[in-house]
PDB file of N, CA and C in Angstrom:
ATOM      1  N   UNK A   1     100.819  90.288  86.091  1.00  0.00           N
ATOM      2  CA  UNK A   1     101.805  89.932  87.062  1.00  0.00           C
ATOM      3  C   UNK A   1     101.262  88.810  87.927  1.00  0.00           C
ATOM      4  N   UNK A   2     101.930  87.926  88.722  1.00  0.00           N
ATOM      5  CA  UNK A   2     102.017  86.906  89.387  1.00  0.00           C
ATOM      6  C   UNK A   2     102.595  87.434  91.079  1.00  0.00           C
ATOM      7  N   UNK A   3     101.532  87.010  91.733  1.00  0.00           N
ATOM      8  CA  UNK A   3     102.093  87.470  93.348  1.00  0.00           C
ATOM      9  C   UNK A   3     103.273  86.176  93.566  1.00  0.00           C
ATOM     10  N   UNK A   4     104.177  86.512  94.586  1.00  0.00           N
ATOM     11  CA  UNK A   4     104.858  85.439  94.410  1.00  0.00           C
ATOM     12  C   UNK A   4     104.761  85.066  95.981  1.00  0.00           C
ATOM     13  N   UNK A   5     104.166  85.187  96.566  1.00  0.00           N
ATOM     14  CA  UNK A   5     103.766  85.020  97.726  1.00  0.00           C
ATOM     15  C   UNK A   5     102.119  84.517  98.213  1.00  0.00           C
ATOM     16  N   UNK A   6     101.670  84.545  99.420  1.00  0.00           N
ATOM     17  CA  UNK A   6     100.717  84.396  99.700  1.00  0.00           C
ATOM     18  C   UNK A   6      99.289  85.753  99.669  1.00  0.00           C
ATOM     19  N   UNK A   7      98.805  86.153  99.135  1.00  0.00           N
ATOM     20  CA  UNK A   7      97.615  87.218  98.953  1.00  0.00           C
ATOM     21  C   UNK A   7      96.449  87.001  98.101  1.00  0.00           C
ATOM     22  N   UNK A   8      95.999  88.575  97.842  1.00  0.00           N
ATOM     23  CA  UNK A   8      95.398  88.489  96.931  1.00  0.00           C
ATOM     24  C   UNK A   8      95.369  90.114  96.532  1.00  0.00           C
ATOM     25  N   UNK A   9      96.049  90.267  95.410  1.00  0.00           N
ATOM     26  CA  UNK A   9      96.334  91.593  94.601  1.00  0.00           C
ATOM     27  C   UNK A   9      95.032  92.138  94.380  1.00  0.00           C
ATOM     28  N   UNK A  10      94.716  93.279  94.446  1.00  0.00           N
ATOM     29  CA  UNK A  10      93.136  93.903  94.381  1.00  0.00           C
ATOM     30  C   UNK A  10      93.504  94.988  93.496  1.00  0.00           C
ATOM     31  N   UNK A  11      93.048  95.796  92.847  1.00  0.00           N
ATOM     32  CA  UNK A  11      93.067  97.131  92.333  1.00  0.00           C
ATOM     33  C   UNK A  11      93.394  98.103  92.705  1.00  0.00           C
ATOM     34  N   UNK A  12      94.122  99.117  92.245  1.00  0.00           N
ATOM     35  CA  UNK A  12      94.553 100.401  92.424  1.00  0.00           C
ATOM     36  C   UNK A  12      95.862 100.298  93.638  1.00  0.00           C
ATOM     37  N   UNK A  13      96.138  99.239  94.329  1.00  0.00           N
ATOM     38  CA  UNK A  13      97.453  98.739  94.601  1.00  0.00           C
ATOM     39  C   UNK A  13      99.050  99.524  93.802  1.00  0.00           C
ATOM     40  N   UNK A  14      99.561 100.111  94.672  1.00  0.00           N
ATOM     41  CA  UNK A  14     100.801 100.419  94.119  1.00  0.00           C
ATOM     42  C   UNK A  14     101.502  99.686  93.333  1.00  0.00           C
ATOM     43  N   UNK A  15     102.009  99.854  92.662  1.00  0.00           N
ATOM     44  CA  UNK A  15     103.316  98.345  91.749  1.00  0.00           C
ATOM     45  C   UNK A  15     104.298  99.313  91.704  1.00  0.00           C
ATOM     46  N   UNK A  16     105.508  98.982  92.532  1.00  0.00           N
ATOM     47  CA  UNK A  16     107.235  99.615  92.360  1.00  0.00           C
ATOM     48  C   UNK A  16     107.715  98.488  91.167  1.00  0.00           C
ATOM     49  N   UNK A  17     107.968  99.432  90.317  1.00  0.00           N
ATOM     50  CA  UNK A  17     109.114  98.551  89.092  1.00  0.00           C
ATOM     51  C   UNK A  17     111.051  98.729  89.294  1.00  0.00           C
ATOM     52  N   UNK A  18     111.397  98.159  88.828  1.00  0.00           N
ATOM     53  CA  UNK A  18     112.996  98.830  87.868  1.00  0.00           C
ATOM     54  C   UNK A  18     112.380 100.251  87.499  1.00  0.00           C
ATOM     55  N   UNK A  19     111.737 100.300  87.069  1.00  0.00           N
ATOM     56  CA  UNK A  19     111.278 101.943  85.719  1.00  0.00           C
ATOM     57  C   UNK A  19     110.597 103.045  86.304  1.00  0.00           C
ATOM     58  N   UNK A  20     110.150 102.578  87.551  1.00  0.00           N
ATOM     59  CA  UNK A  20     109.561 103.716  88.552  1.00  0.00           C
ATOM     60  C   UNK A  20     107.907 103.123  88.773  1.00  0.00           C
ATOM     61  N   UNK A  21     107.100 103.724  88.947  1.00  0.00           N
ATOM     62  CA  UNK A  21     105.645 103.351  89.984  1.00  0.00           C
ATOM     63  C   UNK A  21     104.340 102.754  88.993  1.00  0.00           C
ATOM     64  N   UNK A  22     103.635 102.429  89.053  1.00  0.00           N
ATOM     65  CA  UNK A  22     102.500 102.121  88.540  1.00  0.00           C
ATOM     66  C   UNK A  22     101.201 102.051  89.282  1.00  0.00           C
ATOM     67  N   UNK A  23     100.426 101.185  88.935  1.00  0.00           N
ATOM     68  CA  UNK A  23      99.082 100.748  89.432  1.00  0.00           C
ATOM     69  C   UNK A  23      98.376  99.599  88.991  1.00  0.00           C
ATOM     70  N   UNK A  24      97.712  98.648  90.127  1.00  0.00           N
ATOM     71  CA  UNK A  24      97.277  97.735  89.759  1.00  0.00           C
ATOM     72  C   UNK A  24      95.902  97.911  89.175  1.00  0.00           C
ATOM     73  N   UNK A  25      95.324  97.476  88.121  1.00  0.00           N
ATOM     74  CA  UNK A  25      94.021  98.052  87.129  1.00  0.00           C
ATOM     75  C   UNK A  25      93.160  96.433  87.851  1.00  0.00           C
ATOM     76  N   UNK A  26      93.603  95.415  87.643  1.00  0.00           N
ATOM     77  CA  UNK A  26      92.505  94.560  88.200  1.00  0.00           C
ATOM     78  C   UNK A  26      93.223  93.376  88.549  1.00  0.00           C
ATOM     79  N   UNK A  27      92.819  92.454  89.822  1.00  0.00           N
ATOM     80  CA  UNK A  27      93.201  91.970  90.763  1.00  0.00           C
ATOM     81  C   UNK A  27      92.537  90.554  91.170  1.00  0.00           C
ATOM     82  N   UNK A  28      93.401  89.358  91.112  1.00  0.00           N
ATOM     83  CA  UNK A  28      92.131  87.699  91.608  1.00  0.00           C
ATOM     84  C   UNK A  28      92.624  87.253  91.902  1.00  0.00           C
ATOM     85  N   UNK A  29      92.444  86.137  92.337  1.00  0.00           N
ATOM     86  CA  UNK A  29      93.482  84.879  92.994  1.00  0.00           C
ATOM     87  C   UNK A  29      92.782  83.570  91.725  1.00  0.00           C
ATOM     88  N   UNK A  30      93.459  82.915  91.249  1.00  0.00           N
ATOM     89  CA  UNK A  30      93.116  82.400  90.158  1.00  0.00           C
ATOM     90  C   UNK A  30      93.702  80.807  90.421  1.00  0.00           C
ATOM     91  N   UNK A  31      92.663  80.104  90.657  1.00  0.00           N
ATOM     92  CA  UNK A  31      92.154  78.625  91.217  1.00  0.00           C
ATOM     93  C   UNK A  31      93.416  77.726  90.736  1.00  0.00           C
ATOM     94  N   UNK A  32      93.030  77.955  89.223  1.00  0.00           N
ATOM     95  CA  UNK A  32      94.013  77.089  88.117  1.00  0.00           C
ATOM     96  C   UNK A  32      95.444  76.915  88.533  1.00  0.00           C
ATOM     97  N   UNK A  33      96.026  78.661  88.862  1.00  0.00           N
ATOM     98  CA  UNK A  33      97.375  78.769  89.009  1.00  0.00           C
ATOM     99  C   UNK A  33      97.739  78.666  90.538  1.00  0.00           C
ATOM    100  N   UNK A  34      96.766  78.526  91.302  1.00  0.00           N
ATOM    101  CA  UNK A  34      96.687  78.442  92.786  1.00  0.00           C
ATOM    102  C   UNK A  34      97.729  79.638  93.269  1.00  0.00           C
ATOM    103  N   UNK A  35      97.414  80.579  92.485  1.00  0.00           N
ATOM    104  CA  UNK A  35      98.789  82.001  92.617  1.00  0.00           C
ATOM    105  C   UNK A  35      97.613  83.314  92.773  1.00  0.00           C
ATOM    106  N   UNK A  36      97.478  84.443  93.040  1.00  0.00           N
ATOM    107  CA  UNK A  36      97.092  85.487  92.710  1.00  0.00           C
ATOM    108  C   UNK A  36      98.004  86.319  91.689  1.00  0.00           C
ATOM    109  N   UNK A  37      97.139  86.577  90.435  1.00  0.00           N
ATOM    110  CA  UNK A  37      97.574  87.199  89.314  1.00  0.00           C
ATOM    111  C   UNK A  37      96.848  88.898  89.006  1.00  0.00           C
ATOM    112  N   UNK A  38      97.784  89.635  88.194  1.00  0.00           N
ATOM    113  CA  UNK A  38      96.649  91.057  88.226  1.00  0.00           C
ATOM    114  C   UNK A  38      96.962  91.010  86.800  1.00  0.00           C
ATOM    115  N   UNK A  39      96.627  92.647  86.529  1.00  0.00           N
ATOM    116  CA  UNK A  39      96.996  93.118  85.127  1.00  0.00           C
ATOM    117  C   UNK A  39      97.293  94.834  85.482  1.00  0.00           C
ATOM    118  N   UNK A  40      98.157  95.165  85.635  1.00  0.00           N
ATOM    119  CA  UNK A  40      98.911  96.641  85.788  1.00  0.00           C
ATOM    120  C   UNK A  40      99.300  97.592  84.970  1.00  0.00           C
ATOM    121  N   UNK A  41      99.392  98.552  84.959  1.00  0.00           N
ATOM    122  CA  UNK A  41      99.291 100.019  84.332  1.00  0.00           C
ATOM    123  C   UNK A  41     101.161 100.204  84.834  1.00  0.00           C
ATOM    124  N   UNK A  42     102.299  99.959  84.346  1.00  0.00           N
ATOM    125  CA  UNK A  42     103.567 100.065  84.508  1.00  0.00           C
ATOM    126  C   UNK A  42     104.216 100.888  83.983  1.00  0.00           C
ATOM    127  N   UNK A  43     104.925 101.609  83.737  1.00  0.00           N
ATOM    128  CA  UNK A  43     106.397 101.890  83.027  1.00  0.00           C
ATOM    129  C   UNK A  43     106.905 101.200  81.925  1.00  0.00           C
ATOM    130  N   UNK A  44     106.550 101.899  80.770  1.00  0.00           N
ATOM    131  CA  UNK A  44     107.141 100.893  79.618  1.00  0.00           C
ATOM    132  C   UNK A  44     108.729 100.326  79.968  1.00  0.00           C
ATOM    133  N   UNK A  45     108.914  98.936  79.196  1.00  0.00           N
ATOM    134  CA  UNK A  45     110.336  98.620  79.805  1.00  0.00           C
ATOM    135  C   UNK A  45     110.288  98.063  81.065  1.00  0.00           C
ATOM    136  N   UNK A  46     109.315  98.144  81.931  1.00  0.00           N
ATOM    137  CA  UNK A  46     109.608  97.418  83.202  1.00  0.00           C
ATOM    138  C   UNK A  46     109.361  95.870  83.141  1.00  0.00           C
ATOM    139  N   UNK A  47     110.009  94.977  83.494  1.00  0.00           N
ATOM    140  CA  UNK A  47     110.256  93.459  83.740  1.00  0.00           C
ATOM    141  C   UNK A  47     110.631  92.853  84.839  1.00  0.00           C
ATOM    142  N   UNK A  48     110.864  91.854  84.495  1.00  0.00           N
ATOM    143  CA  UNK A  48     111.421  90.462  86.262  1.00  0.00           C
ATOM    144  C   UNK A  48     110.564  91.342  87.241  1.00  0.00           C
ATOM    145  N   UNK A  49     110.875  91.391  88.608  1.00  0.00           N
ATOM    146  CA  UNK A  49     110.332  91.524  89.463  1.00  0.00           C
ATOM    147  C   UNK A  49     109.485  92.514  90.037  1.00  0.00           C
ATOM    148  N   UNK A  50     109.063  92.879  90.716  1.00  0.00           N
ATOM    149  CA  UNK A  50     108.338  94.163  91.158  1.00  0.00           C
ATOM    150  C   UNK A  50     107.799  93.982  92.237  1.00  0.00           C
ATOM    151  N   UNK A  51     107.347  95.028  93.126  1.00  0.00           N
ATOM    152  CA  UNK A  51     107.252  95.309  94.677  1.00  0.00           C
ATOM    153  C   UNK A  51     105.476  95.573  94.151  1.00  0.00           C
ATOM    154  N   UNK A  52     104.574  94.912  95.097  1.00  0.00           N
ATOM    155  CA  UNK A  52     103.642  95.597  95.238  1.00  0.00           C
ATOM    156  C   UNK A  52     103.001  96.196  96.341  1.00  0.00           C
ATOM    157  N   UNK A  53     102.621  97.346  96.761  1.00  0.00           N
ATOM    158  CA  UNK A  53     102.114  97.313  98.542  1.00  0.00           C
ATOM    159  C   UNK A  53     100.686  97.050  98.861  1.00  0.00           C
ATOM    160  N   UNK A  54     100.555  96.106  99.370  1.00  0.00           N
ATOM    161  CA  UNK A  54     100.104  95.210 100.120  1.00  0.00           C
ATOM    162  C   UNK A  54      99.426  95.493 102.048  1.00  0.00           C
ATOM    163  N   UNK A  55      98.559  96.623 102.424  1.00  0.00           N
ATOM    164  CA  UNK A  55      98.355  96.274 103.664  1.00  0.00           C
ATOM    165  C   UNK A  55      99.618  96.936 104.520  1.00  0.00           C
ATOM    166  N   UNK A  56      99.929  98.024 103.595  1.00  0.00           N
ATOM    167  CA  UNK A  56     100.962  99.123 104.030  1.00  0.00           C
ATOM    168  C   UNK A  56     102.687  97.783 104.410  1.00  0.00           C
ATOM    169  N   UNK A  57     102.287  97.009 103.512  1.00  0.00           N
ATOM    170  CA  UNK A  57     103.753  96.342 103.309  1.00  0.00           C
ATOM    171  C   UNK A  57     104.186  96.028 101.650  1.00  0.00           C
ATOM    172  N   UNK A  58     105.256  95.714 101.486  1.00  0.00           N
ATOM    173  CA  UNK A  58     105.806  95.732  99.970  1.00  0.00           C
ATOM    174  C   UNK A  58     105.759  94.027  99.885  1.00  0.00           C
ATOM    175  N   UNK A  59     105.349  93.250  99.181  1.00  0.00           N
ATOM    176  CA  UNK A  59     105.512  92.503  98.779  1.00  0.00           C
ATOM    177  C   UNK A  59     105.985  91.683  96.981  1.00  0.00           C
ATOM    178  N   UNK A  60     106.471  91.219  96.562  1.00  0.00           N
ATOM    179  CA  UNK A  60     107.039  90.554  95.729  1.00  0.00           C
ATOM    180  C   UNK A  60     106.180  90.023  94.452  1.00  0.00           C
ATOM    181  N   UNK A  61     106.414  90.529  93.387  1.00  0.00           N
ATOM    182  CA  UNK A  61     105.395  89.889  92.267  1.00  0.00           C
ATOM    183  C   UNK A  61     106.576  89.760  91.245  1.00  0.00           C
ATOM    184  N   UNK A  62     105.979  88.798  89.862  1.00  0.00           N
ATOM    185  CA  UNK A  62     106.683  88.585  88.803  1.00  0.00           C
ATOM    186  C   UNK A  62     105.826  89.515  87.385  1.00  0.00           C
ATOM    187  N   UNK A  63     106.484  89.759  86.939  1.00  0.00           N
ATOM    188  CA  UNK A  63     105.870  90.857  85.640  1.00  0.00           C
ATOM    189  C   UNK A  63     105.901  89.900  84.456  1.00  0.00           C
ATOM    190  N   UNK A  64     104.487  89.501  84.049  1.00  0.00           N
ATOM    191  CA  UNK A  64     104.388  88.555  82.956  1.00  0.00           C
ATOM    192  C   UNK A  64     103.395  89.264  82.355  1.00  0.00           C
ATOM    193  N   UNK A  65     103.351  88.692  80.758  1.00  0.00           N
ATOM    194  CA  UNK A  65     102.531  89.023  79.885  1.00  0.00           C
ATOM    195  C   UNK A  65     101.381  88.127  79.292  1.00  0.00           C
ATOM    196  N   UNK A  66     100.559  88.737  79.778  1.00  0.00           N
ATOM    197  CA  UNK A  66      99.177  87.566  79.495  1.00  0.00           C
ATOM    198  C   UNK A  66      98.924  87.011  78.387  1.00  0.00           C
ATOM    199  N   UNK A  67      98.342  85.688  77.866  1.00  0.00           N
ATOM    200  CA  UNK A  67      97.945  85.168  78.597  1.00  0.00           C
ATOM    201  C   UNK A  67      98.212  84.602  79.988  1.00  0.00           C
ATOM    202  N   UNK A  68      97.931  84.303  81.334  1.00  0.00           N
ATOM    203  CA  UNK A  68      98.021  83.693  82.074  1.00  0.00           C
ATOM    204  C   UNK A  68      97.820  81.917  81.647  1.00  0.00           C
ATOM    205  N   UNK A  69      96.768  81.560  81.430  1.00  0.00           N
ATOM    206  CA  UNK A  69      96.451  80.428  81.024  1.00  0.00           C
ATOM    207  C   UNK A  69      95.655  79.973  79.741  1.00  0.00           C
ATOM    208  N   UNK A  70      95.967  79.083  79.365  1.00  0.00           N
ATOM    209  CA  UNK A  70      94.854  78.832  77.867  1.00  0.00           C
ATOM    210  C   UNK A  70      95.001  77.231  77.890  1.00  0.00           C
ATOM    211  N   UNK A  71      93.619  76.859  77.823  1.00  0.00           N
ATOM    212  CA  UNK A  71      92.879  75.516  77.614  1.00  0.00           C
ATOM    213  C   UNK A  71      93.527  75.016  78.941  1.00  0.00           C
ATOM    214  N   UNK A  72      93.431  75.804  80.310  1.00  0.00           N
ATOM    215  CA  UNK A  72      94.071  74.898  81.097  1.00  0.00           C
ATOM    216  C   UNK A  72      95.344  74.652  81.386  1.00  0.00           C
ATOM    217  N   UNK A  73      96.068  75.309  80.631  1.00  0.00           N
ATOM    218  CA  UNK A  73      97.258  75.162  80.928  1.00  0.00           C
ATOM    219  C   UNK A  73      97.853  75.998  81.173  1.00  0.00           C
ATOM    220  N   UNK A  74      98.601  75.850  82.241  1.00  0.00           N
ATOM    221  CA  UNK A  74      98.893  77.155  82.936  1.00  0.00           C
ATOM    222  C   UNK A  74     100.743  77.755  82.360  1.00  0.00           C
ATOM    223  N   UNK A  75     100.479  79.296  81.522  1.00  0.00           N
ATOM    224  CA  UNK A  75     101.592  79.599  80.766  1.00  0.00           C
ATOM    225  C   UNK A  75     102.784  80.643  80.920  1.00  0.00           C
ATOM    226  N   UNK A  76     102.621  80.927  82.067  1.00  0.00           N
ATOM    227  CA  UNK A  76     103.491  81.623  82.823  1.00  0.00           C
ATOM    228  C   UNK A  76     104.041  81.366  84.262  1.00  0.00           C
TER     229      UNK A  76
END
């Protein structure tokens, strides 16, 4: 997933889907994409958007499927 805001997603972070709850497994802010990206433990079926909490607030992520980037180029 892709924060779509300003942070930095860390681990074990809640993730609200469409499909019901998850968890964030690992968490960076990633230079290339000048975005913070994770990789999450979801609800099969869950897509587009998702809530993550954040510092006892919900904030906004995009649900993509990695790769994030290859040779530099950024693919999501």
């Amino acid at each position: 997933m892709v924060l779509e805001g300003k942070g930095v997603i860390r681990d074990h972070q809640k993730v609200v889907t469409n499909n019901g709850e998850g968890e964030v497994t690992s968490g960076t802010f990633s230079p290339t994409m000048g975005k913070a990206i994770a990789l999450a433990s979801v609800p099969k079926g869950s897509e587009g958007l998702c809530e993550i909490e954040m510092r006892n607030k919900m904030v906004s992520a995009k649900i993509v499927k990695p790769p994030f980037v290859r040779n530099g180029k950024v693919l999501v």
